[in-house]
Protein backbone atom coordinates (compact mmCIF):
# COMPACT_ATOMS: atom_id res chain seq x y z
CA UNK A 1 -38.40 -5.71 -33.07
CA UNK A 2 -40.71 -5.04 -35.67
CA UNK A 3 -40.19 -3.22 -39.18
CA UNK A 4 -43.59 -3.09 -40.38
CA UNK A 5 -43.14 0.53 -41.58
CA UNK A 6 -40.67 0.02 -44.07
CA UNK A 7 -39.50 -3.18 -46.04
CA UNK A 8 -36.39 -1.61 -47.16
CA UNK A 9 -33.44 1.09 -47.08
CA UNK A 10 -30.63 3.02 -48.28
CA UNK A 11 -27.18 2.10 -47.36
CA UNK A 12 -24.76 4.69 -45.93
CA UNK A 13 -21.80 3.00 -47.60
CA UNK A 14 -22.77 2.07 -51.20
CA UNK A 15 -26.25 3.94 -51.29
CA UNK A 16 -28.03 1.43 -53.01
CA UNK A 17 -31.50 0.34 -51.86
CA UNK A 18 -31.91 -3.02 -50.17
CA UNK A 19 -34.13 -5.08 -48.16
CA UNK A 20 -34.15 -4.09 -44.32
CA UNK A 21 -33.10 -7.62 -43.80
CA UNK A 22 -29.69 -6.82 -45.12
CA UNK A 23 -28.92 -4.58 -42.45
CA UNK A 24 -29.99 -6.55 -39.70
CA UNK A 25 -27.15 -8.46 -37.44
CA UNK A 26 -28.16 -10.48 -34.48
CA UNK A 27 -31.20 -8.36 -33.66
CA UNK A 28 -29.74 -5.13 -34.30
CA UNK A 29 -30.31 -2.32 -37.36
CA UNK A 30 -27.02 -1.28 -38.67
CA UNK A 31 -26.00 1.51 -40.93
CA UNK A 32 -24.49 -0.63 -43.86
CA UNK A 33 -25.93 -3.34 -45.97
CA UNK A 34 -24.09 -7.25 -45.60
CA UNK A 35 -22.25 -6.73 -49.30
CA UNK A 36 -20.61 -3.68 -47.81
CA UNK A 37 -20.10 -5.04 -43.99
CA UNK A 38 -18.96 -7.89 -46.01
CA UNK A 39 -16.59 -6.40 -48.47
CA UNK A 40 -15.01 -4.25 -45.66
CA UNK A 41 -14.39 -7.37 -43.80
CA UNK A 42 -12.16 -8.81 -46.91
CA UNK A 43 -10.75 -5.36 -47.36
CA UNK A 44 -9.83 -5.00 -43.65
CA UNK A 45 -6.91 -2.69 -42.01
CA UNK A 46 -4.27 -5.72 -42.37
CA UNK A 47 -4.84 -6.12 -46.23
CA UNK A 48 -5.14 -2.43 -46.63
CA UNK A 49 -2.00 -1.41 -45.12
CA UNK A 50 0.53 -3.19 -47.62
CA UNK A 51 -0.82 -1.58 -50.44
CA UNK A 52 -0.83 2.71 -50.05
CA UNK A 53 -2.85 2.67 -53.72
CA UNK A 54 -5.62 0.79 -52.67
CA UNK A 55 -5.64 3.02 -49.74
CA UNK A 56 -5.65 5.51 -51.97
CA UNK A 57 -8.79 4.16 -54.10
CA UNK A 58 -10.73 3.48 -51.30
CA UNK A 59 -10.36 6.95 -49.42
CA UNK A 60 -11.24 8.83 -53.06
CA UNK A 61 -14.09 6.25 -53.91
CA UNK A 62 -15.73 6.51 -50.08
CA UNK A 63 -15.24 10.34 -49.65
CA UNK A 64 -15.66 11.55 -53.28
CA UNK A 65 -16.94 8.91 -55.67
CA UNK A 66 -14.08 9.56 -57.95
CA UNK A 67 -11.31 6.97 -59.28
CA UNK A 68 -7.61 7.40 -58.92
CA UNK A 69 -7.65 7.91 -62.87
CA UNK A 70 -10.53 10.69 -62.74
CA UNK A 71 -8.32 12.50 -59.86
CA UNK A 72 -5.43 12.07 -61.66
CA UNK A 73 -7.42 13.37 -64.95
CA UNK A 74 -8.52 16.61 -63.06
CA UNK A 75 -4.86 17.23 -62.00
CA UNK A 76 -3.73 17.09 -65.79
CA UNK A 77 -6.57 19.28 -66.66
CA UNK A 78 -5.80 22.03 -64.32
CA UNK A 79 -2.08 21.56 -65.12
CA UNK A 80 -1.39 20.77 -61.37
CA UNK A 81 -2.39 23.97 -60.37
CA UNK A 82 -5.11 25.17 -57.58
CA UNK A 83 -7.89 26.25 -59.18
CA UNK A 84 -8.57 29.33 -56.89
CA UNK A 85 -4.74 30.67 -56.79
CA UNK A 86 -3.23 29.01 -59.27
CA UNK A 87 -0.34 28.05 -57.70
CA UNK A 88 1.50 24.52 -58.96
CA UNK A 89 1.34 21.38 -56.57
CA UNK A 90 5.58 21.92 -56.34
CA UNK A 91 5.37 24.87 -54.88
CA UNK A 92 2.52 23.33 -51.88
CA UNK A 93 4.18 21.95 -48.94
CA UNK A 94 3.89 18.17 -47.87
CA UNK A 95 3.70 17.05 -44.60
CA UNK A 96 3.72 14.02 -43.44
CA UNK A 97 -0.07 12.10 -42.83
CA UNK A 98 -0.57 9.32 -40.44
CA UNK A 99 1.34 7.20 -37.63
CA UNK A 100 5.09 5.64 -38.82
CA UNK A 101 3.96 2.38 -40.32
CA UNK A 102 5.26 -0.55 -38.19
CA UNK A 103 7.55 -2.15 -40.29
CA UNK A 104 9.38 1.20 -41.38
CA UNK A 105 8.02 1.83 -44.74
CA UNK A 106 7.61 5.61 -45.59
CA UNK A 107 3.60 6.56 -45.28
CA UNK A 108 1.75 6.92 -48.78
CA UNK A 109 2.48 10.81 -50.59
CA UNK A 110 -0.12 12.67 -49.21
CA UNK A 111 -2.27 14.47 -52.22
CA UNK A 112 -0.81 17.96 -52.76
CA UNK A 113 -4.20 19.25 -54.54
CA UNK A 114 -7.25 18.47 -52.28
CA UNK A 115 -10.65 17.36 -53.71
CA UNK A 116 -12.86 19.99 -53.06
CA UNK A 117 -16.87 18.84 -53.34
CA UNK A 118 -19.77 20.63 -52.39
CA UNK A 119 -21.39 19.31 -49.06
CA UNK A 120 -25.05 19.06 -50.52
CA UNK A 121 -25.05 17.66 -53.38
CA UNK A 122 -21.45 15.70 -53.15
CA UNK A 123 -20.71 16.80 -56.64
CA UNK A 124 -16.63 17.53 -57.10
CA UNK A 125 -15.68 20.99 -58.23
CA UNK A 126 -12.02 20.82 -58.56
CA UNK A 127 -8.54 20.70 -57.15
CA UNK A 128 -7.35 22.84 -54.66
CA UNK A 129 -4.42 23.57 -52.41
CA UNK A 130 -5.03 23.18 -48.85
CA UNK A 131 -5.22 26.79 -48.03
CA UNK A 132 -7.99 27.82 -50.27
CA UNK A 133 -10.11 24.57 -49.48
CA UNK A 134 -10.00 25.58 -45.79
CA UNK A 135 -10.86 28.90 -46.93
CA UNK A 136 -13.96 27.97 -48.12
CA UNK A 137 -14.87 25.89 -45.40
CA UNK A 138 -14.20 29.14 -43.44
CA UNK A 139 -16.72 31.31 -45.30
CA UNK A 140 -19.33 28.04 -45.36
CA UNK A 141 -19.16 27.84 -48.97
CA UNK A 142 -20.74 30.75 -49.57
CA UNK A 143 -20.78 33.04 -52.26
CA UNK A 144 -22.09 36.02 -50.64
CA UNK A 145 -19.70 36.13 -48.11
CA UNK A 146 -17.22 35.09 -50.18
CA UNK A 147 -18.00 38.54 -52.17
CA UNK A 148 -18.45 40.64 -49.24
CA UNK A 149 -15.04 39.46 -47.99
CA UNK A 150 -13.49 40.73 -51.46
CA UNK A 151 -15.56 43.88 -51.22
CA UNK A 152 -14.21 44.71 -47.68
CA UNK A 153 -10.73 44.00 -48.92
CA UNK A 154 -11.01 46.04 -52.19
CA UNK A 155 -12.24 48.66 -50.08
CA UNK A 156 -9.73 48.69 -47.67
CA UNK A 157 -7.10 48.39 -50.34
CA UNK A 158 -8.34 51.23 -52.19
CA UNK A 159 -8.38 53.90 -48.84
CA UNK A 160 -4.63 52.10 -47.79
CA UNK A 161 -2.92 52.72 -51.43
CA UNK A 162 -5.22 56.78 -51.29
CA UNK A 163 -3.53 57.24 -48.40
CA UNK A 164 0.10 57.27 -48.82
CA UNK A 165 0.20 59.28 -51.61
């Protein structure tokens, strides 16, 4: 193999930049650097599994770049409340995530408030129940169809309430 075209690249785990020769494992290109191949072989399921807040960390850090404090800090500032319907965490049902642990422990709360991000640019937007985060995924994120939904349903409000009187 030869990588004469490029001396270096961007790891998919912890996007920093480093030499091509830290991604290369008996002959083969891989997608993450040896600090994060590394790390996750420290950090692996066995370690993980004993300790649901570390779980917790690593699922928020590797899907959002957020800490547990800065979720935690988002929740406060929206006073536990979606920020689309405003509805209060309590009143969002729970279900259970994940297989039954093997030694019997309960699984780790699952969040109530989902982090919801755009896709693009990764940036986090806010807190919101599950319904209104799949919502968005439904329309694609989009605010034009976002607002022709709402126009359609405004619409067809306005000629059901004319109607029956």
């Amino acid at each position: 193999m030869q990588y004469c075209c490029y001396v270096s690249k961007v790891c998919r785990r912890c996007e920093k930049t480093r030499p091509i020769e830290s991604f290369l494992k008996a002959g083969r290109e891989l997608v993450s650097c040896a600090p994060c191949r590394e790390y996750a072989r420290a950090n692996n399921h066995r370690n993980r599994r004993a300790n649901p807040d570390k779980i917790r960390a690593d699922n928020l850090w590797s899907f959002y770049r957020i800490r547990p404090q800065e979720y935690d800090a988002r929740r406060a500032a929206q006073d536990y409340r979606c920020a689309i319907c405003g509805r209060h965490e309590s009143e969002l049902k729970v279900r259970s995530r994940g297989r039954p642990r093997l030694d019997g422990t309960p699984n780790a709360e699952p969040f109530r408030l989902v982090v919801d991000h755009c896709h693009n640019s990764r940036q986090v937007r806010g807190l919101l129940c599950g319904a209104c985060n799949m919502g968005l995924g439904a329309f694609q994120e989009s605010p034009d169809a976002l607002m022709a939904a709402a126009r359609y349903l405004l619409a067809r409000e306005g000629a059901r309430t004319g109607a029956s009187s």
